[in-house]
C-alpha atoms as a PDB file:
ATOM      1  CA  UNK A   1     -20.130 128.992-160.971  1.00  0.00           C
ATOM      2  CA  UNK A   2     -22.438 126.603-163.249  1.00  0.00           C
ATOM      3  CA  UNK A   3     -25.388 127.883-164.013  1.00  0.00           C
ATOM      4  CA  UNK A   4     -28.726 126.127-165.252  1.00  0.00           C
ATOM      5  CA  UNK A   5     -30.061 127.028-168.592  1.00  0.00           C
ATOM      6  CA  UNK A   6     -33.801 126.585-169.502  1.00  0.00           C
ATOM      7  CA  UNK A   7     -35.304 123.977-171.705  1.00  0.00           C
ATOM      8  CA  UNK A   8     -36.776 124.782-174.677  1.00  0.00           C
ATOM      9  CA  UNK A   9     -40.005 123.728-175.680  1.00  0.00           C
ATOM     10  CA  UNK A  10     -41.372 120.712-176.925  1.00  0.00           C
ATOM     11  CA  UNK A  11     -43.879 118.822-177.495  1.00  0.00           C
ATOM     12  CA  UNK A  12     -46.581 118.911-174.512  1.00  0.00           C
ATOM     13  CA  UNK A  13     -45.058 122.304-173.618  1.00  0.00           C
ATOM     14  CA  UNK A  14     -45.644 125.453-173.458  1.00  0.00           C
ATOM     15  CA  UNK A  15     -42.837 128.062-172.865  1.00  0.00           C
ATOM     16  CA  UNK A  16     -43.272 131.739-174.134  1.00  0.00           C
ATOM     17  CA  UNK A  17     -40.252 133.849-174.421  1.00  0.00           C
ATOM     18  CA  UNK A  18     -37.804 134.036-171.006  1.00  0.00           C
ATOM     19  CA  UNK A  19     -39.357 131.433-169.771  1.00  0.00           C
ATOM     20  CA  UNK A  20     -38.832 128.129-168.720  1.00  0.00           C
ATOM     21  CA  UNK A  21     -40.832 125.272-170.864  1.00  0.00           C
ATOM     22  CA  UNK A  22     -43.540 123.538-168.418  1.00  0.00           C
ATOM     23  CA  UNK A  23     -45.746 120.520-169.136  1.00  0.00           C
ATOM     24  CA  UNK A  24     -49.184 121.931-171.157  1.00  0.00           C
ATOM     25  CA  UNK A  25     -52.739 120.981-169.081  1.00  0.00           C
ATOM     26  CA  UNK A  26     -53.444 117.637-168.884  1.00  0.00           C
ATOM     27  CA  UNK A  27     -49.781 116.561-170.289  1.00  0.00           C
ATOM     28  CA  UNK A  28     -47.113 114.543-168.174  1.00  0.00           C
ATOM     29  CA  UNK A  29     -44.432 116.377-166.588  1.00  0.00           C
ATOM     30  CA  UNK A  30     -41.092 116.656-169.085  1.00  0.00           C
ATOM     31  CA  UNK A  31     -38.764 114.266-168.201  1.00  0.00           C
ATOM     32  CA  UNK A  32     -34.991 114.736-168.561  1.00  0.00           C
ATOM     33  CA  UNK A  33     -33.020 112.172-169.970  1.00  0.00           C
ATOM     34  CA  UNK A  34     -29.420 110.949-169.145  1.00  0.00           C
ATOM     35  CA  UNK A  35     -27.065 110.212-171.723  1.00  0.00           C
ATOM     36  CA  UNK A  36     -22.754 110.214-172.388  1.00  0.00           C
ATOM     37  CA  UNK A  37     -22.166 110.141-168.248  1.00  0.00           C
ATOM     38  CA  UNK A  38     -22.998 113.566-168.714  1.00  0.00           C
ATOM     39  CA  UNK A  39     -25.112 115.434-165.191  1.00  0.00           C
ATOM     40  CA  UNK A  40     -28.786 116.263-166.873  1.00  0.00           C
ATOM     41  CA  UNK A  41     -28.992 118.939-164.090  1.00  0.00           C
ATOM     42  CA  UNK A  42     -25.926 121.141-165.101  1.00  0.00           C
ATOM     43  CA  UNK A  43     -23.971 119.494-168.041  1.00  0.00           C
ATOM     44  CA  UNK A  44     -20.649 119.059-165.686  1.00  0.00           C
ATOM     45  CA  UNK A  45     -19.383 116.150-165.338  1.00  0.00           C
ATOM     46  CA  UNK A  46     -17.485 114.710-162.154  1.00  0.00           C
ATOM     47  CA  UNK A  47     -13.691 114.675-161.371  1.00  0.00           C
ATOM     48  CA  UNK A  48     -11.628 112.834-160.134  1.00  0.00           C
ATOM     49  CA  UNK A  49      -9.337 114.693-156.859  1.00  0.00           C
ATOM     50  CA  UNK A  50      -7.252 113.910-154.026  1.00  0.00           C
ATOM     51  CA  UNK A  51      -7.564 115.332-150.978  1.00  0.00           C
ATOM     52  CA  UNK A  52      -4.833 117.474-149.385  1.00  0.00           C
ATOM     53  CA  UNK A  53      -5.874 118.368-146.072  1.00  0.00           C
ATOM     54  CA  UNK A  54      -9.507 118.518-144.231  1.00  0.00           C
ATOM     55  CA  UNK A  55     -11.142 121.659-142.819  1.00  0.00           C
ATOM     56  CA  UNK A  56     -13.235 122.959-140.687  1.00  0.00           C
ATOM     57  CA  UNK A  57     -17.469 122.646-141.622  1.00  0.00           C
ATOM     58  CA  UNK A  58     -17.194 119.416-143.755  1.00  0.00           C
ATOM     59  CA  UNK A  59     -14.602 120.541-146.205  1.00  0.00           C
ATOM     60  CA  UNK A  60     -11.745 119.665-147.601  1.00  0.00           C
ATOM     61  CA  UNK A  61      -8.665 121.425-149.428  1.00  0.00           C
ATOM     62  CA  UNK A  62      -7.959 118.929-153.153  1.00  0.00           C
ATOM     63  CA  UNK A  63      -6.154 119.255-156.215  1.00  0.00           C
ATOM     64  CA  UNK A  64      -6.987 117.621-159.126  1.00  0.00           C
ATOM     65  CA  UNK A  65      -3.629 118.255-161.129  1.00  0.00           C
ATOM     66  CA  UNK A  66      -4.597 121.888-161.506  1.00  0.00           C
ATOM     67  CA  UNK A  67      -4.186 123.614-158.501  1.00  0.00           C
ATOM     68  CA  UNK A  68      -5.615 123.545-154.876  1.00  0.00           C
ATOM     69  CA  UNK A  69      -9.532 124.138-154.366  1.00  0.00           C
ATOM     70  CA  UNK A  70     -11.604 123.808-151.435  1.00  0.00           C
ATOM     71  CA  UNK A  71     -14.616 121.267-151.877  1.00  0.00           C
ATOM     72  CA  UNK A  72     -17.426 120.135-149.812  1.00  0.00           C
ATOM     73  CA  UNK A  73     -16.594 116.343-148.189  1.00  0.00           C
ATOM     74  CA  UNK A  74     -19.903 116.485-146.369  1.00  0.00           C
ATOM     75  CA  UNK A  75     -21.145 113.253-148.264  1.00  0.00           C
ATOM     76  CA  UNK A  76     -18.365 111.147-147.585  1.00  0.00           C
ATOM     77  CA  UNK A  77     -15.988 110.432-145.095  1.00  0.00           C
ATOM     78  CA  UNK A  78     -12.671 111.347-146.693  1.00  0.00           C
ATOM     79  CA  UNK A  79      -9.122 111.483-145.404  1.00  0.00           C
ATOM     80  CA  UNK A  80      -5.995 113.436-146.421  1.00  0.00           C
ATOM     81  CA  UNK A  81      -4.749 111.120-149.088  1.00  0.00           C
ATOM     82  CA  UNK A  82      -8.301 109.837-150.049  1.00  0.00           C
ATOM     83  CA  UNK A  83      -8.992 110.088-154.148  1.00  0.00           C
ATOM     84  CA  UNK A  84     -12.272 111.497-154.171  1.00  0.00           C
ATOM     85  CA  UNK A  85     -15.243 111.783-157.172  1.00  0.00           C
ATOM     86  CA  UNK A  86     -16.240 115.821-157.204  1.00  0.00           C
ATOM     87  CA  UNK A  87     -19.369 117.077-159.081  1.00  0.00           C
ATOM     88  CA  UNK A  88     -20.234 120.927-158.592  1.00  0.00           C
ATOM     89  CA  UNK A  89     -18.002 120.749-155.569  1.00  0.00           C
ATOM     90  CA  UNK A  90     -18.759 118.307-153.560  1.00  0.00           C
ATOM     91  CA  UNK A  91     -17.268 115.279-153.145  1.00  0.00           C
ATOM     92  CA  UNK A  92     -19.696 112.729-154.036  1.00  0.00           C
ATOM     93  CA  UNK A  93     -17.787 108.998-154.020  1.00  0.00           C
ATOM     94  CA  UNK A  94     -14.177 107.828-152.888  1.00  0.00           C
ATOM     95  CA  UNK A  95     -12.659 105.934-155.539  1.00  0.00           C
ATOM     96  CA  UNK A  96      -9.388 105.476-153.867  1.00  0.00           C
ATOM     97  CA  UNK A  97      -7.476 105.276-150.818  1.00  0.00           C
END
Protein backbone atom coordinates (compact mmCIF):
# COMPACT_ATOMS: atom_id res chain seq x y z
CA UNK A 1 0.00 0.00 0.00
CA UNK A 2 1.32 3.71 -0.84
CA UNK A 3 0.87 5.90 1.59
CA UNK A 4 0.82 9.87 1.52
CA UNK A 5 3.37 11.71 3.48
CA UNK A 6 2.81 15.35 4.69
CA UNK A 7 4.38 18.45 3.33
CA UNK A 8 6.54 20.32 5.19
CA UNK A 9 6.29 23.82 5.66
CA UNK A 10 7.03 26.67 3.70
CA UNK A 11 6.68 29.77 3.06
CA UNK A 12 2.90 31.04 3.60
CA UNK A 13 2.52 28.01 5.91
CA UNK A 14 2.04 27.11 8.95
CA UNK A 15 2.46 23.44 10.12
CA UNK A 16 3.33 22.66 13.86
CA UNK A 17 4.66 19.30 14.66
CA UNK A 18 2.42 16.04 13.24
CA UNK A 19 0.78 18.06 11.25
CA UNK A 20 0.13 18.68 7.86
CA UNK A 21 1.46 22.28 6.45
CA UNK A 22 -1.76 24.50 5.45
CA UNK A 23 -1.82 27.89 3.70
CA UNK A 24 -1.30 30.85 6.68
CA UNK A 25 -4.53 33.57 6.78
CA UNK A 26 -4.85 35.52 3.99
CA UNK A 27 -2.13 33.35 1.89
CA UNK A 28 -3.01 31.27 -1.36
CA UNK A 29 -3.53 27.71 -1.03
CA UNK A 30 0.04 25.59 -1.58
CA UNK A 31 0.18 24.36 -4.80
CA UNK A 32 1.93 21.09 -5.75
CA UNK A 33 4.07 20.99 -8.55
CA UNK A 34 4.71 18.20 -11.19
CA UNK A 35 8.01 17.37 -12.26
CA UNK A 36 10.26 13.96 -13.78
CA UNK A 37 6.65 12.14 -14.86
CA UNK A 38 6.64 11.53 -11.36
CA UNK A 39 2.52 11.36 -9.54
CA UNK A 40 2.65 14.66 -7.06
CA UNK A 41 -0.10 12.78 -5.10
CA UNK A 42 1.92 9.59 -4.09
CA UNK A 43 5.44 9.60 -5.76
CA UNK A 44 4.53 6.22 -7.88
CA UNK A 45 4.79 6.27 -11.06
CA UNK A 46 2.62 4.25 -13.69
CA UNK A 47 3.33 0.80 -15.33
CA UNK A 48 3.03 -0.56 -18.02
CA UNK A 49 0.80 -4.35 -17.84
CA UNK A 50 -1.01 -6.71 -19.89
CA UNK A 51 -4.00 -8.05 -19.07
CA UNK A 52 -4.52 -11.78 -18.48
CA UNK A 53 -8.01 -12.37 -17.91
CA UNK A 54 -11.09 -9.98 -16.74
CA UNK A 55 -13.13 -10.40 -13.55
CA UNK A 56 -15.94 -9.89 -11.98
CA UNK A 57 -16.66 -5.88 -10.47
CA UNK A 58 -14.47 -4.03 -13.08
CA UNK A 59 -11.26 -5.90 -12.59
CA UNK A 60 -8.86 -7.47 -14.20
CA UNK A 61 -6.07 -10.22 -13.44
CA UNK A 62 -2.27 -8.53 -15.25
CA UNK A 63 1.24 -9.19 -15.06
CA UNK A 64 3.68 -6.84 -15.66
CA UNK A 65 6.77 -9.29 -15.98
CA UNK A 66 6.62 -9.89 -12.26
CA UNK A 67 3.94 -11.96 -11.43
CA UNK A 68 0.05 -11.91 -11.64
CA UNK A 69 -1.93 -9.03 -9.71
CA UNK A 70 -5.41 -8.10 -9.78
CA UNK A 71 -6.05 -4.34 -10.84
CA UNK A 72 -8.98 -2.16 -11.18
CA UNK A 73 -10.03 -1.78 -15.24
CA UNK A 74 -12.97 0.36 -14.19
CA UNK A 75 -11.56 3.40 -16.28
CA UNK A 76 -11.07 1.73 -19.37
CA UNK A 77 -12.44 -0.78 -21.41
CA UNK A 78 -9.75 -3.45 -21.54
CA UNK A 79 -9.60 -6.92 -23.02
CA UNK A 80 -7.55 -10.05 -22.26
CA UNK A 81 -4.53 -9.24 -24.32
CA UNK A 82 -4.93 -5.39 -23.93
CA UNK A 83 -1.41 -3.57 -22.66
CA UNK A 84 -2.68 -1.40 -20.12
CA UNK A 85 -1.04 1.97 -18.15
CA UNK A 86 -1.53 1.10 -14.12
CA UNK A 87 -1.03 3.82 -11.42
CA UNK A 88 -1.95 2.75 -7.71
CA UNK A 89 -3.89 -0.05 -9.30
CA UNK A 90 -5.95 0.97 -11.60
CA UNK A 91 -5.66 0.87 -14.99
CA UNK A 92 -5.66 4.29 -16.20
CA UNK A 93 -4.82 4.27 -20.30
CA UNK A 94 -4.46 1.35 -22.96
CA UNK A 95 -1.36 1.75 -24.74
CA UNK A 96 -1.65 -1.36 -26.73
CA UNK A 97 -3.74 -3.89 -28.22
Amino acid sequence: MTTHSSQPAGPGTTAGPGTTARPAAGAPPAVPECHDDVCITCSDTAAEVTVLRLLEDGLAVVDGGRGEEEVSVALVEARAGDTVLVHAREAIAIVGR
